[in-house]
C-alpha atoms as a PDB file:
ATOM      1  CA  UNK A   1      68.020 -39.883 -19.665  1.00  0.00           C
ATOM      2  CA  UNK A   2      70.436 -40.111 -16.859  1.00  0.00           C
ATOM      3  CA  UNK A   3      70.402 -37.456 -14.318  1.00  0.00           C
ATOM      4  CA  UNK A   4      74.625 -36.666 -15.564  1.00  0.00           C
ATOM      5  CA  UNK A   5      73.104 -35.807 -18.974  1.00  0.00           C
ATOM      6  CA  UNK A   6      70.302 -33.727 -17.490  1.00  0.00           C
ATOM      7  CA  UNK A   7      73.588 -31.779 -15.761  1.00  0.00           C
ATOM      8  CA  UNK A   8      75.642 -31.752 -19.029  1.00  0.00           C
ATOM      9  CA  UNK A   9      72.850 -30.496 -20.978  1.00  0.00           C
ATOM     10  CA  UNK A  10      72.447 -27.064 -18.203  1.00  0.00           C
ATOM     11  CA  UNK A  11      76.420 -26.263 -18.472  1.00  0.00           C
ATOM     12  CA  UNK A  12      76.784 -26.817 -22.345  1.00  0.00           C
ATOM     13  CA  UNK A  13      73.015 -25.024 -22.354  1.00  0.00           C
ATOM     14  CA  UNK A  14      74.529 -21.979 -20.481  1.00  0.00           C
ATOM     15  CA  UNK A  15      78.205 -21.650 -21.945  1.00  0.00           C
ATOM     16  CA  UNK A  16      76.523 -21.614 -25.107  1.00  0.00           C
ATOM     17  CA  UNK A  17      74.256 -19.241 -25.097  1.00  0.00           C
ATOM     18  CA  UNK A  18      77.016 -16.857 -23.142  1.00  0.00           C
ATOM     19  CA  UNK A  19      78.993 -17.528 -25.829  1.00  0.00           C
ATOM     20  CA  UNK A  20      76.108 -16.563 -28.604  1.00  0.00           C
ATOM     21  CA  UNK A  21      75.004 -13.601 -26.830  1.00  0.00           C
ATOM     22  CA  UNK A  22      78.784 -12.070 -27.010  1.00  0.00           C
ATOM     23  CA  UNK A  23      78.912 -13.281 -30.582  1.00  0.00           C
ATOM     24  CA  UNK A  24      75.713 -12.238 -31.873  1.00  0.00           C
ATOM     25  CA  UNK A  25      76.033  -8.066 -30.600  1.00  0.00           C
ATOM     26  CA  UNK A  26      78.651  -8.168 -33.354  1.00  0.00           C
ATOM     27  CA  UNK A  27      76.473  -9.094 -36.511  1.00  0.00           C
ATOM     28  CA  UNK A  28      74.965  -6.878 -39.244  1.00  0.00           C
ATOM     29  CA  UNK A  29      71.140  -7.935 -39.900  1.00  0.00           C
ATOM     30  CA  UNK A  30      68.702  -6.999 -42.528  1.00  0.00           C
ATOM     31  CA  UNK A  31      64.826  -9.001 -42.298  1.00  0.00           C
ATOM     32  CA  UNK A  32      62.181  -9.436 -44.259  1.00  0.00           C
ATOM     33  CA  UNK A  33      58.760 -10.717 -42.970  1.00  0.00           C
ATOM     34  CA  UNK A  34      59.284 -10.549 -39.141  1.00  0.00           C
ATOM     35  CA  UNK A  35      55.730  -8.699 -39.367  1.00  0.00           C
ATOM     36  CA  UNK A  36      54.077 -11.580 -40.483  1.00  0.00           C
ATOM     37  CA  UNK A  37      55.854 -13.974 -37.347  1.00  0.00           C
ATOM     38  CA  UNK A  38      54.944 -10.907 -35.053  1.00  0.00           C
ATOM     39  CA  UNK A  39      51.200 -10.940 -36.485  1.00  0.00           C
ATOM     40  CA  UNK A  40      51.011 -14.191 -35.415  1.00  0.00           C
ATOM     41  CA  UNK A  41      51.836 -14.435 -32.566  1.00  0.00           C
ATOM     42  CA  UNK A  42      49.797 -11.496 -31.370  1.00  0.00           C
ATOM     43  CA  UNK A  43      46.921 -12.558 -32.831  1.00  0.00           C
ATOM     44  CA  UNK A  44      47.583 -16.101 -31.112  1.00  0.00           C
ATOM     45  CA  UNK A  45      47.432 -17.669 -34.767  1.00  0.00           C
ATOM     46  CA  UNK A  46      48.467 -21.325 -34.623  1.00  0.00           C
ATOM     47  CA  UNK A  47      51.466 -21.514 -36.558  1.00  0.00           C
ATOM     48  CA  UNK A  48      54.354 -23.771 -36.835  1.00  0.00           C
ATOM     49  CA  UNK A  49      57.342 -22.428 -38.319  1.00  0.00           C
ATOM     50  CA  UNK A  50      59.997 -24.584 -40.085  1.00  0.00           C
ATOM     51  CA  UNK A  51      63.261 -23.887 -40.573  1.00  0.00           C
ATOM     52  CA  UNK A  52      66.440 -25.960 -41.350  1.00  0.00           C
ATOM     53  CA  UNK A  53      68.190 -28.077 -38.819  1.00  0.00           C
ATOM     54  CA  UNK A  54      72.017 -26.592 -39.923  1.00  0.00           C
ATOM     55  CA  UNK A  55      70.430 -22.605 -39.571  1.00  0.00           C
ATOM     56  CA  UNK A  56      69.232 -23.011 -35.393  1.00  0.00           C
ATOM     57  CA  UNK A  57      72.007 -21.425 -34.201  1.00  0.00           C
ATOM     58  CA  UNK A  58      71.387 -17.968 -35.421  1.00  0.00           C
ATOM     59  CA  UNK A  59      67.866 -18.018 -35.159  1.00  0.00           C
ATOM     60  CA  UNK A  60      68.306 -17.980 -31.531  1.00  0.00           C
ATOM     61  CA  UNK A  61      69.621 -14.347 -31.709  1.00  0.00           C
ATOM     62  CA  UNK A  62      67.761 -13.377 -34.516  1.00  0.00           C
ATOM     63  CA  UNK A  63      64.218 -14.259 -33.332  1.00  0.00           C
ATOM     64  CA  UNK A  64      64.813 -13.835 -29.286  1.00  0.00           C
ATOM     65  CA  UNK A  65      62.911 -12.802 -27.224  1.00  0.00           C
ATOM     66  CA  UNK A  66      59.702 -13.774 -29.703  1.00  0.00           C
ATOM     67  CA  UNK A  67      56.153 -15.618 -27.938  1.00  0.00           C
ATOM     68  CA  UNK A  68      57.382 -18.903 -29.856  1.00  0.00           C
ATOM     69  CA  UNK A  69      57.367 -22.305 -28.271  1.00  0.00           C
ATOM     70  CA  UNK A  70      60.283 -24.471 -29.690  1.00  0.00           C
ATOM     71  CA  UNK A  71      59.612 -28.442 -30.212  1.00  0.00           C
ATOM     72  CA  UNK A  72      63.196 -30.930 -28.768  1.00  0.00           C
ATOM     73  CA  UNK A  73      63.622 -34.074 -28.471  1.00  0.00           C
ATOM     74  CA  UNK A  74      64.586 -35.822 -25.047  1.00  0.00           C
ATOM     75  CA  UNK A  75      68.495 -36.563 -26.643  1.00  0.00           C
ATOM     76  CA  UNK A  76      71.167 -34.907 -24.584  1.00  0.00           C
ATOM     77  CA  UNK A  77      71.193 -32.540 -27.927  1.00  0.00           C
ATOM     78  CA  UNK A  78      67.981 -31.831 -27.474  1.00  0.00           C
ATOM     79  CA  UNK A  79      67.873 -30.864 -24.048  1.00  0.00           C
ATOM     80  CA  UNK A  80      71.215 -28.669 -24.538  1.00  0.00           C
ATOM     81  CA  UNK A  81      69.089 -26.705 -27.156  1.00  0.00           C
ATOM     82  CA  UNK A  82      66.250 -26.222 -24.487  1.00  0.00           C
ATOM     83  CA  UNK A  83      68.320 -24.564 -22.210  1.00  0.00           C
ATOM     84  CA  UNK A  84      70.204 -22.259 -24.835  1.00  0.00           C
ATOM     85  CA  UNK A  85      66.510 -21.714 -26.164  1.00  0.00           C
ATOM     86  CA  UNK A  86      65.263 -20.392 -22.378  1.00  0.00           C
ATOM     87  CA  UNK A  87      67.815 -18.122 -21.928  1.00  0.00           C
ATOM     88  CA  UNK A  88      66.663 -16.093 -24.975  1.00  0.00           C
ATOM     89  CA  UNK A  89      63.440 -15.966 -24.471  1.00  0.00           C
ATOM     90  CA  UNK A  90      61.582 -18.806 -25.943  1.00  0.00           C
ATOM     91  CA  UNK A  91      59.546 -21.662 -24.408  1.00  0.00           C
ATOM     92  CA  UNK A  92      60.066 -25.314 -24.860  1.00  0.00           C
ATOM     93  CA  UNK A  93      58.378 -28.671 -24.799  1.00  0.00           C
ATOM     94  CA  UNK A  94      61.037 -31.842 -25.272  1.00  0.00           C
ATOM     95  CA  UNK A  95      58.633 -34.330 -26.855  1.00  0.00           C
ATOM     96  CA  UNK A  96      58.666 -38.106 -26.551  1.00  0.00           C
ATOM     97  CA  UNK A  97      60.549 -40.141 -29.276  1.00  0.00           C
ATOM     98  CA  UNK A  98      58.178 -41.996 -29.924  1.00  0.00           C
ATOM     99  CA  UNK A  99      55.251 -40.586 -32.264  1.00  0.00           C
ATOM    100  CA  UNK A 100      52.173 -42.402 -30.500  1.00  0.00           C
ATOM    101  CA  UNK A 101      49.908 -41.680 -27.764  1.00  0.00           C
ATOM    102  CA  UNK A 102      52.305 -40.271 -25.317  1.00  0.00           C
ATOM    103  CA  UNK A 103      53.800 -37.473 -28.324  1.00  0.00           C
ATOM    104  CA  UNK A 104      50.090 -36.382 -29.205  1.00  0.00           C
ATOM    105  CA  UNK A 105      49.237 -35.869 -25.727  1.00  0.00           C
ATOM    106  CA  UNK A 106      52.085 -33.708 -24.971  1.00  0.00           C
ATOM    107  CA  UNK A 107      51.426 -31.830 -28.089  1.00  0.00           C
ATOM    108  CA  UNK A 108      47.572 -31.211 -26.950  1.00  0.00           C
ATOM    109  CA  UNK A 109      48.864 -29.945 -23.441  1.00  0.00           C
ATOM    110  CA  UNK A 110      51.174 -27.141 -24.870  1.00  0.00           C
ATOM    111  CA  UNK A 111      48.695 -26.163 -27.352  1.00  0.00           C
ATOM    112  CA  UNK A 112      46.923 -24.620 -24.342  1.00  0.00           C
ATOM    113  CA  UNK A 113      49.385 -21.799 -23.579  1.00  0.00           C
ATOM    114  CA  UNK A 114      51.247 -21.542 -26.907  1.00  0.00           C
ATOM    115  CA  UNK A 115      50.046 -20.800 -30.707  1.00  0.00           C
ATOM    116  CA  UNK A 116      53.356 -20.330 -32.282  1.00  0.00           C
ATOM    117  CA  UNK A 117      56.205 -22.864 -32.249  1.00  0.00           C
ATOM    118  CA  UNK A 118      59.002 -23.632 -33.998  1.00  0.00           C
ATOM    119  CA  UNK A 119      61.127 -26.620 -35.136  1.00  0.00           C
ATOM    120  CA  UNK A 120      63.765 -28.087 -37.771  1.00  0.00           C
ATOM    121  CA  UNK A 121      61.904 -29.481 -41.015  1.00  0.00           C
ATOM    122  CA  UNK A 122      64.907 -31.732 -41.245  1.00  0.00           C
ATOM    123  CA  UNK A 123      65.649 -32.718 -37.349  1.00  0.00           C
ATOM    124  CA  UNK A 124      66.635 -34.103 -36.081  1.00  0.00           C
ATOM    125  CA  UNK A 125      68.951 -36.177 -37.945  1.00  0.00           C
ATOM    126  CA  UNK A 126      68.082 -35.776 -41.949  1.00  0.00           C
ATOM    127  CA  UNK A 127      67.781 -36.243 -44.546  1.00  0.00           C
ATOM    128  CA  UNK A 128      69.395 -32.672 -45.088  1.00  0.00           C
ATOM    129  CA  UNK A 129      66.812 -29.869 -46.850  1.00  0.00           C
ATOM    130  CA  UNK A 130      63.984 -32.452 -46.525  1.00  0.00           C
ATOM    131  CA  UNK A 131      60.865 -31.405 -44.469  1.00  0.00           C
ATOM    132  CA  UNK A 132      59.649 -34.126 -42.398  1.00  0.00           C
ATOM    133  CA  UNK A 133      55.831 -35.391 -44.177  1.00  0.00           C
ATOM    134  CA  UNK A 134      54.942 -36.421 -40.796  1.00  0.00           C
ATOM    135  CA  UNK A 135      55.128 -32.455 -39.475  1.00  0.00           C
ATOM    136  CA  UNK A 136      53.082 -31.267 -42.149  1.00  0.00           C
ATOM    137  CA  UNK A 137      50.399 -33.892 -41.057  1.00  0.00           C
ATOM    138  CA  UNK A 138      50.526 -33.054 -37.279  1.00  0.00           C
ATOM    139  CA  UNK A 139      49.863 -29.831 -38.401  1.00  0.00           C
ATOM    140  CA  UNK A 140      47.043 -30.335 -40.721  1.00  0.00           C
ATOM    141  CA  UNK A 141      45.406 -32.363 -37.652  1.00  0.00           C
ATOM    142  CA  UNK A 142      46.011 -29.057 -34.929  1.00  0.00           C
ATOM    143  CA  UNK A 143      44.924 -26.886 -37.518  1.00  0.00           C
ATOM    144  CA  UNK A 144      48.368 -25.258 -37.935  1.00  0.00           C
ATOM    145  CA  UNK A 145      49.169 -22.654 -40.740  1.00  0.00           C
ATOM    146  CA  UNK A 146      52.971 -22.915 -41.496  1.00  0.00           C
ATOM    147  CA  UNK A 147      55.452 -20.746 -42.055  1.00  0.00           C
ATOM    148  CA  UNK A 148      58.972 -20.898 -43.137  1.00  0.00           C
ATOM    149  CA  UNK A 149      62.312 -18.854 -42.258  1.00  0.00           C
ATOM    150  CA  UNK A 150      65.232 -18.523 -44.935  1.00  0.00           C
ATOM    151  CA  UNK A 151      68.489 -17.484 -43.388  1.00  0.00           C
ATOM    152  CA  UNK A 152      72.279 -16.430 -44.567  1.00  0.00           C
ATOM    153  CA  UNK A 153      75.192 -15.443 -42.890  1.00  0.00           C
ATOM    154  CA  UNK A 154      78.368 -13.889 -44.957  1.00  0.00           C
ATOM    155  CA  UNK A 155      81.209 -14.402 -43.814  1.00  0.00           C
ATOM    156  CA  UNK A 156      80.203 -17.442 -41.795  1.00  0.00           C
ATOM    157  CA  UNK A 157      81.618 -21.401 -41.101  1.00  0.00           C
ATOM    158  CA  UNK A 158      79.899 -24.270 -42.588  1.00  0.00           C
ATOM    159  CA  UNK A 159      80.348 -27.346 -40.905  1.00  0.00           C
ATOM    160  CA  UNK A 160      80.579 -29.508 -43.909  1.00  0.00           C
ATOM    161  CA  UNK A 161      81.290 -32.903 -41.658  1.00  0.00           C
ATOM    162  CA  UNK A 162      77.831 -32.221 -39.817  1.00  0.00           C
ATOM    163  CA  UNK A 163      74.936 -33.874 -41.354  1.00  0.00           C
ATOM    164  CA  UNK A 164      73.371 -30.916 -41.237  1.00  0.00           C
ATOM    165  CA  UNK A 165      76.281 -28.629 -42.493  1.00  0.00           C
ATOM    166  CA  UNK A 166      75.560 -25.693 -39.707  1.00  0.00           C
ATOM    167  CA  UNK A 167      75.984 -22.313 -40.256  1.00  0.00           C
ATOM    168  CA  UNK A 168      78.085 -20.410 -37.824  1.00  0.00           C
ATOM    169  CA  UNK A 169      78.159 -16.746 -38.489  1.00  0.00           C
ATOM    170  CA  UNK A 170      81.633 -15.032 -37.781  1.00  0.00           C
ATOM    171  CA  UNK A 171      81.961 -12.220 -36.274  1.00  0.00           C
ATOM    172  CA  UNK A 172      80.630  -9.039 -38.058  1.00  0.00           C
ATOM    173  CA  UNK A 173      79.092 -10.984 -40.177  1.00  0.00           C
ATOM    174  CA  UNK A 174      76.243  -9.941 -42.312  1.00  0.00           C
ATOM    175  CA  UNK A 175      73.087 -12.031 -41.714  1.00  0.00           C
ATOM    176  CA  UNK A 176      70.176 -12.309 -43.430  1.00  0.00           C
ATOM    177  CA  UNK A 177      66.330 -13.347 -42.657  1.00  0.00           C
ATOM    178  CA  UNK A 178      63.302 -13.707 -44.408  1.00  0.00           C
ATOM    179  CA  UNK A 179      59.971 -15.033 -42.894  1.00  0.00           C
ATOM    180  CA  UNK A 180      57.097 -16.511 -45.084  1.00  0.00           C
ATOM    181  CA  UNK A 181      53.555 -15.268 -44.688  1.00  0.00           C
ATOM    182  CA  UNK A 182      51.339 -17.923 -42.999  1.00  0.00           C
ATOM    183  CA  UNK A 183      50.068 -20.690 -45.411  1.00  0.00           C
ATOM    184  CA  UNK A 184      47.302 -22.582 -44.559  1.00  0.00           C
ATOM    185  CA  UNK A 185      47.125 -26.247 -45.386  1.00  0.00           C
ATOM    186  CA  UNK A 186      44.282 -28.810 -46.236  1.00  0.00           C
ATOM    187  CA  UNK A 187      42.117 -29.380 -43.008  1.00  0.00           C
ATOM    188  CA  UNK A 188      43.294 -33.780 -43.656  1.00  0.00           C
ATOM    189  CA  UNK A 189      46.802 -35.044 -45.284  1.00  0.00           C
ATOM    190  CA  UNK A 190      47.025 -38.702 -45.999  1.00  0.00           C
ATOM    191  CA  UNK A 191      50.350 -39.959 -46.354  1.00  0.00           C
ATOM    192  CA  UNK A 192      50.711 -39.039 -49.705  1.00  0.00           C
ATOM    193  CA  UNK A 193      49.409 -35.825 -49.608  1.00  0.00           C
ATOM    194  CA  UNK A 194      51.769 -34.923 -46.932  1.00  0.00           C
ATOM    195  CA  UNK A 195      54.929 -36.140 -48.754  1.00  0.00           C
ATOM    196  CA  UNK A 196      53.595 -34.114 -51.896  1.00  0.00           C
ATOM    197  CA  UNK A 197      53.112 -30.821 -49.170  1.00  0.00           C
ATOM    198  CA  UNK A 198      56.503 -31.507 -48.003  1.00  0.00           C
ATOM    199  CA  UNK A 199      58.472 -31.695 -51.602  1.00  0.00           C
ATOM    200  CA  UNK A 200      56.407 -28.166 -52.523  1.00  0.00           C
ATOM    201  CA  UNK A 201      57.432 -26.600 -49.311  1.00  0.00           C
ATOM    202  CA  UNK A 202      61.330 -27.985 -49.545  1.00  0.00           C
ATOM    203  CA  UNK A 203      61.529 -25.955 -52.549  1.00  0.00           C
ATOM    204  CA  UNK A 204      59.832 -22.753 -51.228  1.00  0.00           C
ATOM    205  CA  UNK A 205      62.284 -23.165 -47.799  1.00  0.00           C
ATOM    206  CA  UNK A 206      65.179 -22.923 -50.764  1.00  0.00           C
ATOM    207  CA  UNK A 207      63.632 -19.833 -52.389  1.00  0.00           C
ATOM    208  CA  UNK A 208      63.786 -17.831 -48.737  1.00  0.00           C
ATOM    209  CA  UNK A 209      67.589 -18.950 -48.182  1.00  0.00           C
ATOM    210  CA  UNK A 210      68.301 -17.624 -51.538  1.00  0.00           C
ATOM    211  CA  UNK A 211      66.459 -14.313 -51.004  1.00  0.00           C
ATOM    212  CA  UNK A 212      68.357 -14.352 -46.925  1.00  0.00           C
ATOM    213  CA  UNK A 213      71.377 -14.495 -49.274  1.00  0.00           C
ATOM    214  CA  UNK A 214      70.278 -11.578 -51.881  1.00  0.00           C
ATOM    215  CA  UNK A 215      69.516  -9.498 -48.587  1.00  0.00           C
ATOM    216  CA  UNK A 216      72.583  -9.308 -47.913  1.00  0.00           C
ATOM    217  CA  UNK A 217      74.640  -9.380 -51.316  1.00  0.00           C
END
């Protein structure tokens, strides 16, 4: 990464989460299930919560301030999300690309001072509502539970040209949140039992954005 993009990535970093500070005092919220994210994170329960790609944005106001470690990428997108993630409240680790030795020892390292973290099921480029097998089996191996986060936003923008389609609460908007209880998963996942993990989970993450929704009529 060039040092520019290490530059770009502070300003867009801080005028964004300026921006979402004065944006977020405005909205309405109703939660279900922060207990269970606050449970563990006191009780320093290994968890890795998943949530889609298109629903960060909110969650920054929503959960901030929380003892939560959030997983980027080394992209200039990545690191802009780092920096909007810092200023409310959250750690971060920016991972390798690559998924070999270098990624796993990164991942031991933070284990060390963090149990709960969070990242997109779907980041960071698709397929759309499709949890990646390959985090399910990371998280086997660390001996992870999971957890996953529903949200809704009425009124709100949906970037239908993003891959992603993003949700963008308006102002005053109503926004709801619903957090799963922990589930635990089989101690191994071959490849196959991780894709069939990830298709069970893709259609409970659906379930809690349709509940986010009822929340919030």
């Amino acid at each position: 990464m060039m040092p520019s993009a290490t530059w770009r990535a502070r300003l867009l970093g801080a005028a964004g989460a300026v921006l979402l500070r004065l944006w977020c005092c405005t909205w309405r919220r109703r939660a279900i299930g922060v207990e269970h994210l606050d449970g563990c994170i006191v009780g320093r329960r290994r968890t890795l919560v998943l949530f889609w790609h298109g629903s960060y944005v909110p969650l920054f106001a929503l959960l901030r301030g929380k003892n939560a470690c959030i997983l980027t990428n080394r992209s200039l997108r990545g690191q802009v999300i780092a920096q909007i993630s810092r200023r409310f409240g959250f750690a971060t680790v920016e991972l390798p690309d690559e998924h070999g030795r270098r990624f796993l020892a990164a991942l031991r390292n933070a284990l060390e001072e963090h149990a709960v973290w969070g990242t997109a099921a779907d980041g960071p480029l698709g397929p759309l509502y499709q949890i990646k097998p390959a985090l399910l089996s990371l998280a086997a191996h660390f001996g992870f539970s999971i957890q996953l986060v529903g949200v809704a936003a009425r009124p709100a923008w949906c970037l239908n040209h993003r891959w992603d389609r993003m949700l963008l609460p308006l102002p005053f908007a109503r926004i709801g949140l619903v957090i799963s209880e922990p589930m635990c998963l089989p101690a191994t996942l071959d490849k196959d039992g991780a894709a069939r993990q990830a298709a069970l989970l893709d259609e409970a993450m659906q379930r809690y954005a349709r509940q986010a929704m009822d929340l919030i009529g």
